[in-house]
N, C-alpha and C. Protein backbone atom coordinates (compact mmCIF):
# COMPACT_ATOMS: atom_id res chain seq x y z
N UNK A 1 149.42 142.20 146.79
CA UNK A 1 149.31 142.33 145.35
C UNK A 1 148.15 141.48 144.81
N UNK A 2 148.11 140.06 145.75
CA UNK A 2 146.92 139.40 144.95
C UNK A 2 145.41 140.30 145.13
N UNK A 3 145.89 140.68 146.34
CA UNK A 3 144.43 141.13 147.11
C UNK A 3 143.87 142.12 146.43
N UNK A 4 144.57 143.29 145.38
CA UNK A 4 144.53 143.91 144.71
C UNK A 4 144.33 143.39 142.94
N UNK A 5 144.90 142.59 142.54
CA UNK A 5 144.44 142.02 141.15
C UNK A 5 142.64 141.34 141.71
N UNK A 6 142.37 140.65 142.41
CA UNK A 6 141.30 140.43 143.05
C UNK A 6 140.14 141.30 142.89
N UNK A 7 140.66 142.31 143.63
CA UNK A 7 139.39 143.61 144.00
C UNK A 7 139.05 144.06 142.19
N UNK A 8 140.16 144.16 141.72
CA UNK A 8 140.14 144.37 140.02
C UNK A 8 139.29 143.61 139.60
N UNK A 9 139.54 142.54 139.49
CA UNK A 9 138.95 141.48 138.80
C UNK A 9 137.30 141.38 139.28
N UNK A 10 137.24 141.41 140.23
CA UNK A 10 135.90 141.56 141.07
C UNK A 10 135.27 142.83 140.12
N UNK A 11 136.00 143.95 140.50
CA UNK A 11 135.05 145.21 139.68
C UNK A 11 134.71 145.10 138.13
N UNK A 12 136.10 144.40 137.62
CA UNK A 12 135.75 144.50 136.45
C UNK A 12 134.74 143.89 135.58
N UNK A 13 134.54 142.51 136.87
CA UNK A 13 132.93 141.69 136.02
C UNK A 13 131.76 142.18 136.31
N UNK A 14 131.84 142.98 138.02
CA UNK A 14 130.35 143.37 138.03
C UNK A 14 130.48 145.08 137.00
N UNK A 15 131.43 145.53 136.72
CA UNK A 15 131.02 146.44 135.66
C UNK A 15 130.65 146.25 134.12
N UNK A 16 131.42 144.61 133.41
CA UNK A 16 131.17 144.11 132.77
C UNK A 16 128.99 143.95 132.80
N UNK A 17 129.03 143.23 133.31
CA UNK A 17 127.92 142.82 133.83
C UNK A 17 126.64 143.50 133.46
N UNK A 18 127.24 144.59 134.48
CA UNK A 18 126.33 146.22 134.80
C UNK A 18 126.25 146.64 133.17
N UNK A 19 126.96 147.11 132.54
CA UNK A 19 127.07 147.76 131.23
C UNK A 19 126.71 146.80 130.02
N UNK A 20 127.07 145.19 130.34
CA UNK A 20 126.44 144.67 129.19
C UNK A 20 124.92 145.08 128.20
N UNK A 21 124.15 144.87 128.99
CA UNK A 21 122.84 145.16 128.23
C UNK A 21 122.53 146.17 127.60
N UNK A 22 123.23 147.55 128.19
CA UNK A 22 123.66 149.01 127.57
C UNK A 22 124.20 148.66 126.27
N UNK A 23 125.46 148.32 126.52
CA UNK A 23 126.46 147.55 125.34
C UNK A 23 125.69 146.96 124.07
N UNK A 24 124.76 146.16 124.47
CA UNK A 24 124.49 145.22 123.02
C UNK A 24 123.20 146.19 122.81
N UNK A 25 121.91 146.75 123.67
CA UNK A 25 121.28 147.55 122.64
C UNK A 25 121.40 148.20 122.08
N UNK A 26 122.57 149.27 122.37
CA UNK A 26 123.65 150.28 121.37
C UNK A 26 124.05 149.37 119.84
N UNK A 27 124.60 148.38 120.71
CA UNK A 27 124.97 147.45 119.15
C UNK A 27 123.73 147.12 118.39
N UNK A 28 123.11 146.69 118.88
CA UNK A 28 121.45 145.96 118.05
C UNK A 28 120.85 147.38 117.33
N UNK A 29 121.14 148.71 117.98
CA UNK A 29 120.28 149.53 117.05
C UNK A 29 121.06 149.88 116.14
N UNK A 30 122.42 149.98 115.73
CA UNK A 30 123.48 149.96 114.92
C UNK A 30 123.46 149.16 113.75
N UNK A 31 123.31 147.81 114.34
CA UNK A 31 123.44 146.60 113.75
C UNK A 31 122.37 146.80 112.45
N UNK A 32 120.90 147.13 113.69
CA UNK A 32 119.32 146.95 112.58
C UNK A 32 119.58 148.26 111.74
N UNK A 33 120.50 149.49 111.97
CA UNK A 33 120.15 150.91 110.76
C UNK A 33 120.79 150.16 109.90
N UNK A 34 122.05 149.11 110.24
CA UNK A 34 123.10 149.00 108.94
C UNK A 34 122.07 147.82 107.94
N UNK A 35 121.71 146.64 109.09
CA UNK A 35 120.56 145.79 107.85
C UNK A 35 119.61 146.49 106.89
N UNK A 36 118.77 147.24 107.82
CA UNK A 36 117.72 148.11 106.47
C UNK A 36 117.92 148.83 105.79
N UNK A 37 119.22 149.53 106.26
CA UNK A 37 119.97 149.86 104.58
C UNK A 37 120.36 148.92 103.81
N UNK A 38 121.16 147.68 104.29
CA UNK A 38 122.29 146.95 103.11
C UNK A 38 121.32 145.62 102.60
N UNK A 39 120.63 145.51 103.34
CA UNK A 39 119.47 143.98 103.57
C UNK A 39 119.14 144.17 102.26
N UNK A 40 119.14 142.53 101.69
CA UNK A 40 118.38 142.27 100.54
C UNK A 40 117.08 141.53 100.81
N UNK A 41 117.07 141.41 102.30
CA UNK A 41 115.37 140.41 102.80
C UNK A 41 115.42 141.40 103.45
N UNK A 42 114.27 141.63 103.50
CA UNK A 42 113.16 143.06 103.84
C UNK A 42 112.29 142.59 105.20
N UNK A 43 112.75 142.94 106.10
CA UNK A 43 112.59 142.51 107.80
C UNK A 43 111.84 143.68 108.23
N UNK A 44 111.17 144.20 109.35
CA UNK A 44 110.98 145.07 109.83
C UNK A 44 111.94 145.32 110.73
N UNK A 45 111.83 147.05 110.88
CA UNK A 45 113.22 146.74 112.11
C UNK A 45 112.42 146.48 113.53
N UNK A 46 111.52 146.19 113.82
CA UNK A 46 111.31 145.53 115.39
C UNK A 46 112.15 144.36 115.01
N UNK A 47 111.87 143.66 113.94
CA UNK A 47 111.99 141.98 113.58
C UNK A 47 114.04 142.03 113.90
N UNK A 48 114.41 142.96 113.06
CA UNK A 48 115.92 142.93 113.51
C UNK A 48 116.27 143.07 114.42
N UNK A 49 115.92 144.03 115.28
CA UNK A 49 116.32 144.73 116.55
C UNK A 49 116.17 143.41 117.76
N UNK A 50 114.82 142.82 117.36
CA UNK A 50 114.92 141.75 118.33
C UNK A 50 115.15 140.48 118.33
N UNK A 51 115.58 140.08 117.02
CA UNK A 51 116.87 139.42 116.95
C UNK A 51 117.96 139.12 117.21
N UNK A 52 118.40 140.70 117.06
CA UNK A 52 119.60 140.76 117.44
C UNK A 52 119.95 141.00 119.14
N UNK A 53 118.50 141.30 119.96
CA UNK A 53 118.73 140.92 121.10
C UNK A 53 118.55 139.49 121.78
N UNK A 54 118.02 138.85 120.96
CA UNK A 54 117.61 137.62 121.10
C UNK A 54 119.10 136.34 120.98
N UNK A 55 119.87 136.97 119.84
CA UNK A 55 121.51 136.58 120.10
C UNK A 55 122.11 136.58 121.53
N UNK A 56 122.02 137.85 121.54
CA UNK A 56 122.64 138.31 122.45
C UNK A 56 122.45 138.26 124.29
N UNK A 57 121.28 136.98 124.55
CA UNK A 57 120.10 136.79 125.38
C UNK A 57 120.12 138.45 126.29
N UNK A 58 119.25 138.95 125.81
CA UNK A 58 119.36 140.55 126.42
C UNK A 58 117.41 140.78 126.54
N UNK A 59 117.14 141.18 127.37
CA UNK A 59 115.36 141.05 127.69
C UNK A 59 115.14 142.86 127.32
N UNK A 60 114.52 143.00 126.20
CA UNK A 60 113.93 144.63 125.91
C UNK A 60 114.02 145.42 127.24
């Protein structure tokens, strides 16, 4: 049973892992449509977008 929560746990970080960077540029281009609509400081969206990967330490 351990040997099995194990192998889980194992997959589940290198899929974590694997999919992170997918994960947050999906979020960052989300993130930057919702700022340049709602934003009251007027950014470019490169300037958001890589910000918000820059949070997120994520390399373009």
């Amino acid at each position: 049973m351990l040997i099995v929560i194990g192998i889980l746990l194992v997959v589940g970080l290198l899929g974590w892992f694997a999919l992170r960077p997918w994960l947050v540029k999906k979020f960052c281009e989300n993130a930057t449509r919702d700022m340049l609509e709602n934003s009251w400081v007027k950014w470019s969206e490169s300037d958001y977008y890589n910000a918000c990967l820059k949070k997120f330490w994520v390399e373009k």
